[in-house]
N, C-alpha and C. Protein backbone atom coordinates (compact mmCIF):
# COMPACT_ATOMS: atom_id res chain seq x y z
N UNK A 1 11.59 -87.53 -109.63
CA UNK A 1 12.51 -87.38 -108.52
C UNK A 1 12.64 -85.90 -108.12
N UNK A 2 12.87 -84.80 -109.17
CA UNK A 2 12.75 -83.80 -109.05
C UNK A 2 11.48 -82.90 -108.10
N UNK A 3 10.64 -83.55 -108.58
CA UNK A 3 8.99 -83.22 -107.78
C UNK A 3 9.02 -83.63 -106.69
N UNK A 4 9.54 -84.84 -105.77
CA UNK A 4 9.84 -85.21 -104.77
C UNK A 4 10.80 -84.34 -103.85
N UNK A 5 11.64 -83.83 -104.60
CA UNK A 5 12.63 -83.34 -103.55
C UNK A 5 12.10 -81.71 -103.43
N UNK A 6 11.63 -81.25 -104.59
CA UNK A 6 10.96 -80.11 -104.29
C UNK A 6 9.88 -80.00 -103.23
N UNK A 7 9.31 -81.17 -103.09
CA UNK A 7 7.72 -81.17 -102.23
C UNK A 7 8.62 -81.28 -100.80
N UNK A 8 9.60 -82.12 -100.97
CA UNK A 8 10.16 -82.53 -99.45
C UNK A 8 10.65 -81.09 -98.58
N UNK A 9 11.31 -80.19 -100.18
CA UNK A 9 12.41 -78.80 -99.65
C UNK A 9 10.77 -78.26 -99.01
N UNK A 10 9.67 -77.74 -99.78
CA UNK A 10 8.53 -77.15 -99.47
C UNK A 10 8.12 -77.24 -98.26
N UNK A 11 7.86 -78.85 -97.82
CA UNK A 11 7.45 -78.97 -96.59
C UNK A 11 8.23 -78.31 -95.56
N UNK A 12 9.76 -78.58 -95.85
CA UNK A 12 10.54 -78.57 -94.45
C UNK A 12 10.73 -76.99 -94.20
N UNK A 13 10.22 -75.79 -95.45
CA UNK A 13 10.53 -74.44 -95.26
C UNK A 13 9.29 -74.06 -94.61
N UNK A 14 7.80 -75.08 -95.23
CA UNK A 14 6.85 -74.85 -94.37
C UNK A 14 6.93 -75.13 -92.77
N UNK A 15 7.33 -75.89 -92.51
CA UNK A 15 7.46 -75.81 -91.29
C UNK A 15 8.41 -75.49 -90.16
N UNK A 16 9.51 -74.79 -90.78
CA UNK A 16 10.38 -73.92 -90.45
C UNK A 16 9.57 -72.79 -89.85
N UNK A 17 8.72 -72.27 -91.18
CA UNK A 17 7.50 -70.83 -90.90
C UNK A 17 6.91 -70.85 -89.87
N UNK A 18 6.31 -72.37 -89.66
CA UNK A 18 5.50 -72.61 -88.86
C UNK A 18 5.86 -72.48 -87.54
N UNK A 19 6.89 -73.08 -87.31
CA UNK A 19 7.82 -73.29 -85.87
C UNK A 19 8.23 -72.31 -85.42
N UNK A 20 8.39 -70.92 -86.65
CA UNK A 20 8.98 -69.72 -85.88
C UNK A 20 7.81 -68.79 -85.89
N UNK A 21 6.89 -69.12 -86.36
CA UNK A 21 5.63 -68.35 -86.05
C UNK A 21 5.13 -68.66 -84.65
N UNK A 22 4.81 -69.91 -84.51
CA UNK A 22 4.36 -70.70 -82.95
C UNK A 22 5.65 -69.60 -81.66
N UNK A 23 7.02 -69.85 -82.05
CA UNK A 23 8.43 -69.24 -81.07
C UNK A 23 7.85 -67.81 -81.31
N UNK A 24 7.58 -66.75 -82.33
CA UNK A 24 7.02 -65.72 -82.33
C UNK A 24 5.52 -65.49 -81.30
N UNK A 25 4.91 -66.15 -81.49
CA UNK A 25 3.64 -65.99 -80.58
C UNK A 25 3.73 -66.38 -79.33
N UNK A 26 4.39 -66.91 -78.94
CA UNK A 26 4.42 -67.75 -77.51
C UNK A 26 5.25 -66.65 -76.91
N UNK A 27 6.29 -66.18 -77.28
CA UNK A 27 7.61 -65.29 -76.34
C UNK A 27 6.56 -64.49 -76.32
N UNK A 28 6.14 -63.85 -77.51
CA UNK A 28 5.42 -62.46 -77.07
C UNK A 28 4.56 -62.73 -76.02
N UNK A 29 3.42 -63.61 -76.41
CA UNK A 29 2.57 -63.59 -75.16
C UNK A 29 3.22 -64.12 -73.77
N UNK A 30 4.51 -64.65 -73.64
CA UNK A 30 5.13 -64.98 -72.40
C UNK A 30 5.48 -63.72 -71.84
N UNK A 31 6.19 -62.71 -72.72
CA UNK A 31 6.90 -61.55 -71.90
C UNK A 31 5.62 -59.78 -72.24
N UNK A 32 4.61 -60.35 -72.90
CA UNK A 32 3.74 -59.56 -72.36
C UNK A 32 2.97 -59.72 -71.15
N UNK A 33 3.06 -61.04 -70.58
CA UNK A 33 2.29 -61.29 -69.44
C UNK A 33 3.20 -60.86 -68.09
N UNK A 34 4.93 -60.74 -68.47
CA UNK A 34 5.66 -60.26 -67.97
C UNK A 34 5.69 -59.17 -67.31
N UNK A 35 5.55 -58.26 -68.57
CA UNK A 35 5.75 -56.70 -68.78
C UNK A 35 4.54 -55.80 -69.15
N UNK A 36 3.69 -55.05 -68.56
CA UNK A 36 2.53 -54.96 -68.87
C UNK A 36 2.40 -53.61 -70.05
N UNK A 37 3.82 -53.27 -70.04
CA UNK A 37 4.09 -52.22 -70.61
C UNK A 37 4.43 -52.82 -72.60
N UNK A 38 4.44 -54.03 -72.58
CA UNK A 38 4.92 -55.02 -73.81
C UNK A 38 3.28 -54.74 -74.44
N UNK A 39 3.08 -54.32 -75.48
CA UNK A 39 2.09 -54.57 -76.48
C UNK A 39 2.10 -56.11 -77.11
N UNK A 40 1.35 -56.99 -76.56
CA UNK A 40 1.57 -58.45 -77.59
C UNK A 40 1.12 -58.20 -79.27
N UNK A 41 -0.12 -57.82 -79.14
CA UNK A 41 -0.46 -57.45 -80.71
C UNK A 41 1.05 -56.89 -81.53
N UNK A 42 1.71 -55.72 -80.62
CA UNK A 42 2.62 -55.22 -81.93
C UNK A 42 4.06 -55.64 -81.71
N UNK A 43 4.15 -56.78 -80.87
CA UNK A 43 5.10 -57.92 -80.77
C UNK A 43 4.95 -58.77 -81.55
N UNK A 44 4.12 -59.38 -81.97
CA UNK A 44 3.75 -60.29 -82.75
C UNK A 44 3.79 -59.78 -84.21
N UNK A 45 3.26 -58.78 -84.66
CA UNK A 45 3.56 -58.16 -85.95
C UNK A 45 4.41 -57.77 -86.28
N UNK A 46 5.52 -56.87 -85.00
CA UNK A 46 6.42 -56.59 -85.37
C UNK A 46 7.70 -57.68 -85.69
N UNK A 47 7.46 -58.63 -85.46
CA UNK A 47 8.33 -60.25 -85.32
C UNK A 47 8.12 -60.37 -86.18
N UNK A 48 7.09 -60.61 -86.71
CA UNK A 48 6.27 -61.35 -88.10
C UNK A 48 6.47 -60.50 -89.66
N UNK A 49 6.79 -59.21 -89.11
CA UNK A 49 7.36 -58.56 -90.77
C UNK A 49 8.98 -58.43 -90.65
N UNK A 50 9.76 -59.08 -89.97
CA UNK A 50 10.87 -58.83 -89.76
C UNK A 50 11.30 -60.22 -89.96
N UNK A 51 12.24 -60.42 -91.86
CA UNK A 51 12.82 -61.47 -92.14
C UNK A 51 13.73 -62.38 -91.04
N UNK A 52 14.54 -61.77 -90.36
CA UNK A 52 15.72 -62.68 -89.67
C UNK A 52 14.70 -63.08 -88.69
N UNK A 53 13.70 -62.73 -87.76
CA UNK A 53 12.54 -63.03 -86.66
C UNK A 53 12.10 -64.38 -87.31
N UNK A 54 11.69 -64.21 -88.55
CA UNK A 54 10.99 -65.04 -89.28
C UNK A 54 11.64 -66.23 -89.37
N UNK A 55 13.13 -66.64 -88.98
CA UNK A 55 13.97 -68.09 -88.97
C UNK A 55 14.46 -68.38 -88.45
N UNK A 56 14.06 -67.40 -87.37
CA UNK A 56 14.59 -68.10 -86.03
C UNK A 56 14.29 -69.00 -84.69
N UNK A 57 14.86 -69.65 -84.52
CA UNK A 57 14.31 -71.10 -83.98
C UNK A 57 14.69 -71.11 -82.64
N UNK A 58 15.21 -70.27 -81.96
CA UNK A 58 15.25 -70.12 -80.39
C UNK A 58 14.75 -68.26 -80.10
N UNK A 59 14.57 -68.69 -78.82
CA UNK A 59 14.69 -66.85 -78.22
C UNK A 59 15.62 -66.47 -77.93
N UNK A 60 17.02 -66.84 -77.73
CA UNK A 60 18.27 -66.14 -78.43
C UNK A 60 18.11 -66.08 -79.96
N UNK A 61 17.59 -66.65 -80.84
CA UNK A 61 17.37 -65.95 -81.85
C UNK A 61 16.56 -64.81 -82.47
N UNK A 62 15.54 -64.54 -81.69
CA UNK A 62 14.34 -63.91 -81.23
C UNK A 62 15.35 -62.43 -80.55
N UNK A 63 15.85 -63.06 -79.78
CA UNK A 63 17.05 -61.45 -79.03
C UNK A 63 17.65 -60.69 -80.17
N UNK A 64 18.00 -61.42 -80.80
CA UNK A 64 19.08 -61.02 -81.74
C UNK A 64 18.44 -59.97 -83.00
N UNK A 65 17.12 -61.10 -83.35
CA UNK A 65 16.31 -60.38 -84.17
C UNK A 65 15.82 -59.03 -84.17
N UNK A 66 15.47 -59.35 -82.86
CA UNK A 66 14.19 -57.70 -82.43
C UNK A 66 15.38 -56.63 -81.97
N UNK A 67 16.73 -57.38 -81.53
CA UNK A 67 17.88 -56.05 -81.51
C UNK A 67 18.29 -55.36 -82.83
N UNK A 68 18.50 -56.26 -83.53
CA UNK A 68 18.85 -55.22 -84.48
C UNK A 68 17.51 -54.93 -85.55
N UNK A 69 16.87 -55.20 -84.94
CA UNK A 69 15.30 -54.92 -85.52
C UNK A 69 14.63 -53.70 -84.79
N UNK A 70 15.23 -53.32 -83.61
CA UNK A 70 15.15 -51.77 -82.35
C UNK A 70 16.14 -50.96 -82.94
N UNK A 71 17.41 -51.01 -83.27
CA UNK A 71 18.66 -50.77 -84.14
C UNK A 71 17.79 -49.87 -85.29
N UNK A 72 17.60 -50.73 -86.36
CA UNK A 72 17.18 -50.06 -87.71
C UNK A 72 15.85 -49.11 -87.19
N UNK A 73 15.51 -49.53 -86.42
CA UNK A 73 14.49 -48.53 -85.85
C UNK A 73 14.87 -47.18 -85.17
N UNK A 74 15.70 -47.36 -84.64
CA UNK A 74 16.60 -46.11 -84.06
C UNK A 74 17.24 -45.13 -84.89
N UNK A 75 17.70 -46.01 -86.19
CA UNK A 75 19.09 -45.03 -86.81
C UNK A 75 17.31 -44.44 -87.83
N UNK A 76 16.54 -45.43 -88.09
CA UNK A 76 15.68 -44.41 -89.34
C UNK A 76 14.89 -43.24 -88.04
N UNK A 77 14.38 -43.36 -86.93
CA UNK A 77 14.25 -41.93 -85.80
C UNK A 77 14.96 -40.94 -85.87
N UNK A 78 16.71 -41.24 -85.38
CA UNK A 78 17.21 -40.46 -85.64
C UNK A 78 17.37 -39.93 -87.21
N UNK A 79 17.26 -40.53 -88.11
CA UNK A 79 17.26 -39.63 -89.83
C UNK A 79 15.98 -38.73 -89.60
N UNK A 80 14.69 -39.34 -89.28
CA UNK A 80 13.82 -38.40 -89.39
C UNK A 80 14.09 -37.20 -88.38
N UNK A 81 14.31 -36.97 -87.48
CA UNK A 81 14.82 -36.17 -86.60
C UNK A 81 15.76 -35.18 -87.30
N UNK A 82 16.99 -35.63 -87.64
CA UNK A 82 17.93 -34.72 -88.22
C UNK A 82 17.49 -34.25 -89.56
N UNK A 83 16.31 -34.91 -90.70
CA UNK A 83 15.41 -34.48 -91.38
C UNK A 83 15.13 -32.82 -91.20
N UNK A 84 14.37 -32.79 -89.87
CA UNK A 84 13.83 -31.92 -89.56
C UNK A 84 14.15 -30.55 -89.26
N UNK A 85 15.39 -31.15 -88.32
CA UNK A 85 16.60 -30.27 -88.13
C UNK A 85 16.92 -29.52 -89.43
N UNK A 86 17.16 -30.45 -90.13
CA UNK A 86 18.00 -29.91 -91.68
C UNK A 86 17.30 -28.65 -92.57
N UNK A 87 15.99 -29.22 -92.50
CA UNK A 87 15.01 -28.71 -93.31
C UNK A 87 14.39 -27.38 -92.63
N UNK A 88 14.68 -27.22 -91.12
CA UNK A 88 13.91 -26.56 -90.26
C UNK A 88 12.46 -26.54 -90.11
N UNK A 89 12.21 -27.88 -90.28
CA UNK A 89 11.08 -28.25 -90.47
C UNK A 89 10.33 -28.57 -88.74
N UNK A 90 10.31 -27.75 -87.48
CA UNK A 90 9.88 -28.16 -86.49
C UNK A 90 9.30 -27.13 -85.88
N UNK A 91 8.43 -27.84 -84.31
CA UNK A 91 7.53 -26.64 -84.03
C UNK A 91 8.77 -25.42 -83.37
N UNK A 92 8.71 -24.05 -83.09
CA UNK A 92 8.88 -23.11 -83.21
C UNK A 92 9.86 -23.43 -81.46
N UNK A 93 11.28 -23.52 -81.44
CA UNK A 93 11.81 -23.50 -79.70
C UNK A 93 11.52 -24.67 -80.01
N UNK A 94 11.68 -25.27 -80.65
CA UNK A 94 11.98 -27.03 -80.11
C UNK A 94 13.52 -27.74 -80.89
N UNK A 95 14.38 -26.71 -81.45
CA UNK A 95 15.33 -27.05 -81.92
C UNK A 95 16.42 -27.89 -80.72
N UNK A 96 16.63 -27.23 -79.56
CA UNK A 96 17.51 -27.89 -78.84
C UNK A 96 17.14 -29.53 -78.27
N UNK A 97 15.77 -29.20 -77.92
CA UNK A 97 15.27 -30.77 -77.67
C UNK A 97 15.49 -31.77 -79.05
N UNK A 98 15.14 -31.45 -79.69
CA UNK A 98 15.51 -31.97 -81.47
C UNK A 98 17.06 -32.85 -81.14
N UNK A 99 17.79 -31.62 -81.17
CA UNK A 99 19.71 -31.96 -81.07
C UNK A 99 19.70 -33.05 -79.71
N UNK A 100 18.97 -32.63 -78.92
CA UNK A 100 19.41 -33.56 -77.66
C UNK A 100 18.55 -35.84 -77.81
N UNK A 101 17.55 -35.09 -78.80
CA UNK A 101 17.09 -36.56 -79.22
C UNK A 101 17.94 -37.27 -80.35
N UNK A 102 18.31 -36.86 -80.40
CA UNK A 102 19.73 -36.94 -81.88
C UNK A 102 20.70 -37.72 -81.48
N UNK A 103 21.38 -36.71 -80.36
CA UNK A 103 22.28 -37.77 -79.38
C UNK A 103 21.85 -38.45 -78.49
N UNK A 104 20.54 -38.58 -77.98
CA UNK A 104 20.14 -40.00 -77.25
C UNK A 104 19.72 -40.96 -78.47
N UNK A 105 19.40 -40.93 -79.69
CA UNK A 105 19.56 -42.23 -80.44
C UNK A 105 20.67 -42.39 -80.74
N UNK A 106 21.63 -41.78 -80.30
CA UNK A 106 22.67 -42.14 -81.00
C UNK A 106 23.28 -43.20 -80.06
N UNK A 107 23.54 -42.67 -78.19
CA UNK A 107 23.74 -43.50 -77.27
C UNK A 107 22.58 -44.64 -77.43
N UNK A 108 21.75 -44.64 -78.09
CA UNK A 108 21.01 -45.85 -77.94
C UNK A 108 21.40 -46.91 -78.64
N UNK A 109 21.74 -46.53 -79.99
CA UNK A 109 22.34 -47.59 -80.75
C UNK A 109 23.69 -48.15 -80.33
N UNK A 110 24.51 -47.00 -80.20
CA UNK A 110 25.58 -47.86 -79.18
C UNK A 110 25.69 -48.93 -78.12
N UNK A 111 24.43 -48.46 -77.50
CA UNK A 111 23.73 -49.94 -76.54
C UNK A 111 23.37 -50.55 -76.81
N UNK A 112 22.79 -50.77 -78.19
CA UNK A 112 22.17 -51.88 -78.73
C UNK A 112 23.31 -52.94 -79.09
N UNK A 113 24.18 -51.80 -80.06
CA UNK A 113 25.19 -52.78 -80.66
C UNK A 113 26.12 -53.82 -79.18
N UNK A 114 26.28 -53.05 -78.04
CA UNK A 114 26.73 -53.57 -76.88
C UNK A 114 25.85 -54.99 -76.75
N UNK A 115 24.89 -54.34 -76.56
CA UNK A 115 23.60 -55.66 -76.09
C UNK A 115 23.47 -56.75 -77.22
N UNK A 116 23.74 -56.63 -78.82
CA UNK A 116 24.04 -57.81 -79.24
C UNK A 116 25.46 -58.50 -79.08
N UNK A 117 26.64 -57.71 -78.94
CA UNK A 117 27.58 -58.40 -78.45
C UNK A 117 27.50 -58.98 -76.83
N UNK A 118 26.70 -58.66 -76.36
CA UNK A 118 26.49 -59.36 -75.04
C UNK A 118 25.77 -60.80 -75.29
N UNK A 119 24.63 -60.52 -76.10
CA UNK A 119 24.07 -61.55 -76.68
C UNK A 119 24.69 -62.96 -76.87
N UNK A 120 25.46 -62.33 -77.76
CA UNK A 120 26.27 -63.40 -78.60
C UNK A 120 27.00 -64.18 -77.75
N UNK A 121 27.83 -63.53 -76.47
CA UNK A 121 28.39 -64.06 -75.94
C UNK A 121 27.31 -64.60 -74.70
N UNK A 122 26.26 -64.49 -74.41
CA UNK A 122 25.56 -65.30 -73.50
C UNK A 122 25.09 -64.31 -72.40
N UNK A 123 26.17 -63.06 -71.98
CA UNK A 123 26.07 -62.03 -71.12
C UNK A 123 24.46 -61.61 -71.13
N UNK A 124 23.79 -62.21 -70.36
CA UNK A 124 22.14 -61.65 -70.56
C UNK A 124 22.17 -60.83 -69.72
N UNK A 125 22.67 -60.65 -68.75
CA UNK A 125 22.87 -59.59 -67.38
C UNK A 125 23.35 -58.51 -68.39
N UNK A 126 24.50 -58.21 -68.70
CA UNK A 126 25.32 -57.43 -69.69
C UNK A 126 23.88 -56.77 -70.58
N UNK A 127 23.52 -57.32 -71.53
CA UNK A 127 22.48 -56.82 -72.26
C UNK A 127 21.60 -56.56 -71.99
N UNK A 128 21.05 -56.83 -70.78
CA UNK A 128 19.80 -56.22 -69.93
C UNK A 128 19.82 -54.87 -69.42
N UNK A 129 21.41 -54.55 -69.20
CA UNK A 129 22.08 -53.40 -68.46
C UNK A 129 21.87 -52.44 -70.29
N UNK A 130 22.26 -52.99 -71.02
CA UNK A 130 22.27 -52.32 -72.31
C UNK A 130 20.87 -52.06 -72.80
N UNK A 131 20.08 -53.21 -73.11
CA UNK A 131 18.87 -52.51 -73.41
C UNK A 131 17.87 -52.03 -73.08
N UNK A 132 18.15 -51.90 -71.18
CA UNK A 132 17.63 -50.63 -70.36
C UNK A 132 18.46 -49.67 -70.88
N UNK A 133 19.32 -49.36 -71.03
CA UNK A 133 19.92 -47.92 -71.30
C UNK A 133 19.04 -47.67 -72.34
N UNK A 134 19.22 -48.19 -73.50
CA UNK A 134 18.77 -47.81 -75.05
C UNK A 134 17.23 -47.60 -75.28
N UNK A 135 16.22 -47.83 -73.94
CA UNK A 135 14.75 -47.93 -74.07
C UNK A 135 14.85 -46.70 -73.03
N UNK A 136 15.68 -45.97 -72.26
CA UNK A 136 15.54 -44.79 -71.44
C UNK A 136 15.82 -43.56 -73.26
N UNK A 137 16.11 -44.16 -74.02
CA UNK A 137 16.47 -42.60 -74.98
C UNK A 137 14.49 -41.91 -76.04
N UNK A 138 13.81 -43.29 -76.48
CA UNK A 138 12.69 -42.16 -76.44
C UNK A 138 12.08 -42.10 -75.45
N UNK A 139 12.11 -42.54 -74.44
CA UNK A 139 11.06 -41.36 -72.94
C UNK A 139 11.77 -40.39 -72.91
N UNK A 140 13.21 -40.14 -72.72
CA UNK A 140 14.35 -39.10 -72.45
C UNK A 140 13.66 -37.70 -73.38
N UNK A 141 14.09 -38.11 -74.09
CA UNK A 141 13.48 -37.66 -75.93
C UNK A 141 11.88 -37.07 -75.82
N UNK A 142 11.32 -37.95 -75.55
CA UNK A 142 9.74 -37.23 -75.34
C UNK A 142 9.59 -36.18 -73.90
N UNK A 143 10.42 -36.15 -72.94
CA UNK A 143 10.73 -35.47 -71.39
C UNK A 143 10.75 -34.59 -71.45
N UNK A 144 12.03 -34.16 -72.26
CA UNK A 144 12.49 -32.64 -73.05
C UNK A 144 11.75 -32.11 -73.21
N UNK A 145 10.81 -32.28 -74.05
CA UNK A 145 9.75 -31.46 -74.95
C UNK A 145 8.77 -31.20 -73.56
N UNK A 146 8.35 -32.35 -72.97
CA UNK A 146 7.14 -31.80 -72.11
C UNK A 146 7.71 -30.85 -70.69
N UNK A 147 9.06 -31.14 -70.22
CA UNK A 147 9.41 -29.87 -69.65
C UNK A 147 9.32 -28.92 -70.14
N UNK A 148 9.26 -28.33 -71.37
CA UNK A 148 9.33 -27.12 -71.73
C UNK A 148 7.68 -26.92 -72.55
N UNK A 149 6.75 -27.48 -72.20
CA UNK A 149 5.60 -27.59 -72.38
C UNK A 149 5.48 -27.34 -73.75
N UNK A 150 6.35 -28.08 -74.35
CA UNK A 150 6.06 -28.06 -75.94
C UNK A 150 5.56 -29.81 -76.68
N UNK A 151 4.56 -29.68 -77.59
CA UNK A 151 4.97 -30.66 -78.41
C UNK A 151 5.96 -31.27 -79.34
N UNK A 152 6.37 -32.34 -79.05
CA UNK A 152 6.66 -33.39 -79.81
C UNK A 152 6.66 -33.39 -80.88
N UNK A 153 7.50 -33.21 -82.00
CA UNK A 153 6.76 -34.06 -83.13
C UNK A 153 6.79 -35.21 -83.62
N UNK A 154 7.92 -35.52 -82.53
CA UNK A 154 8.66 -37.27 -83.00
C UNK A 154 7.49 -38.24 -81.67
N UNK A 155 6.43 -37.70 -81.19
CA UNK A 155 5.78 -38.53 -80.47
C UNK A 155 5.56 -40.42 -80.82
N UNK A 156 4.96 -40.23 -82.06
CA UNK A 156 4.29 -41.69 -82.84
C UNK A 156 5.61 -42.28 -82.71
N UNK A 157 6.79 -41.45 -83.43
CA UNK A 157 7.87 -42.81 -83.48
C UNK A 157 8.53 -42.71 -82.56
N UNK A 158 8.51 -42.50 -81.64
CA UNK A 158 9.35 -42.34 -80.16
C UNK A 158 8.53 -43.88 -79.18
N UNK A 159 7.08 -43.55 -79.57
CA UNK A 159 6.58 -45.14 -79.40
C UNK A 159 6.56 -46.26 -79.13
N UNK A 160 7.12 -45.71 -81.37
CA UNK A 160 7.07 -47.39 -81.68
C UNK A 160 8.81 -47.57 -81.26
N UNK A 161 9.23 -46.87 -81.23
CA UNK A 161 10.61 -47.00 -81.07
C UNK A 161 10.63 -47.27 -79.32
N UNK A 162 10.17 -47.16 -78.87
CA UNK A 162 9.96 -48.34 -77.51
C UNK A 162 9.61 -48.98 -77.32
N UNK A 163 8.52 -49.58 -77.82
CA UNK A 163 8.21 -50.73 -77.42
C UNK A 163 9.37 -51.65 -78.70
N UNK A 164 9.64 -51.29 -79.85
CA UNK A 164 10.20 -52.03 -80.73
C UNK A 164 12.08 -52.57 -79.76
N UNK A 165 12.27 -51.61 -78.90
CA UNK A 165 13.53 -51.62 -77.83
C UNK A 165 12.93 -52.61 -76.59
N UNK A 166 11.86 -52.64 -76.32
CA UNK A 166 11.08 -53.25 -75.22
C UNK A 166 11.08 -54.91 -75.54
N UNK A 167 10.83 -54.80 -76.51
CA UNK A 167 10.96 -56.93 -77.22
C UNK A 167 11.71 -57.36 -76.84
N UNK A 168 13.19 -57.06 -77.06
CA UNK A 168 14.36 -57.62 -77.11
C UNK A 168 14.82 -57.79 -75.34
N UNK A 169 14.76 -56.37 -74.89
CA UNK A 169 14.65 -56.07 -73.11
C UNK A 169 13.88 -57.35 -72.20
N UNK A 170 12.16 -57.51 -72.82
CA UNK A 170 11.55 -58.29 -72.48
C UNK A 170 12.27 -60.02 -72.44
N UNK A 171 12.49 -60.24 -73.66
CA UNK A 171 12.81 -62.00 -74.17
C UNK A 171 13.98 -62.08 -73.50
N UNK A 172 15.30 -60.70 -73.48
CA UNK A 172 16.68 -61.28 -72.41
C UNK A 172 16.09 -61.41 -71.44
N UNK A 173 15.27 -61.09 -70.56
CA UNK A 173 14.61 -60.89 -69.14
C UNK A 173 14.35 -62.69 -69.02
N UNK A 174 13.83 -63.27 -70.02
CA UNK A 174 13.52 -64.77 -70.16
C UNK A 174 14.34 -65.88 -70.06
N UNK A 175 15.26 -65.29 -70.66
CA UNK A 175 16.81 -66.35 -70.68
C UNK A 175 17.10 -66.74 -69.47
């Protein structure tokens, strides 16, 4: 009896996986065909290593996921950032752009956290308004630097840290 109910729990977690793998692949390739600016490849991976993505069974669950999945992505940018700061670890005249990317992740996460309480409550207009704000802070962030014809050093994760803000932007756009 024991072996039975184990095989039964097995199946039904297998296909839990399954169902939110299929909801993982399909949004992405729906709102990359959307957004041409949406990477599907690192929509799909990025869904796919991200536990709460992984059990979720609608694209309001999918919103929710990749928000606070843009979130943890933001606050570890900004650490590496203030890292740098700390350490004086940056290229030479790029301290103020540094401080000013600091406080645009910071307004970003504030929009995020907005945009999952919009979420929650259904407000997709509301959170659309939010996680356009929060996907303007790394272009903002990368701007700085090239007005003053300097490099970047936060280029790579300024990135991924948009398009990882771009998922969530994309799938409310769907609702």
């Amino acid at each position: 009896m024991k072996l039975f109910v184990s095989a039964v729990m097995f199946f039904l977690l297998l296909n839990r996986f399954a169902t939110a793998q299929t909801l993982i692949r399909d949004s992405c390739k729906t709102a990359a065909a959307k957004d041409p600016n949406l990477k599907y490849d690192f929509c799909v991976q990025s869904l796919e290593q991200d536990p709460q993505s992984k059990t979720a069974t609608s694209l309001t669950g999918l919103v929710l996921a990749s928000t606070n999945n843009a979130g943890s992505k933001t606050t570890n940018v900004k650490g590496i950032v203030e890292t740098m700061l700390k350490n004086k670890n940056y290229p030479p005249g790029t301290e103020p752009e540094l401080h000013t990317c600091v406080e645009l992740y910071n307004g970003a996460n504030a929009s995020l956290n907005e945009a999952l309480m919009n979420v929650k409550s259904r407000d997709y207009r509301s959170a659309n308004v939010h996680l356009s704000s929060a996907l303007d802070a790394p272009r903002t962030c990368e701007d700085g630097f090239k007005e003053k014809h300097a490099t970047s050093p936060v280029t790579n994760e300024n990135n991924v840290l948009y398009q990882k803000i771009l998922i969530p932007l994309a799938f409310t756009n769907m609702l």
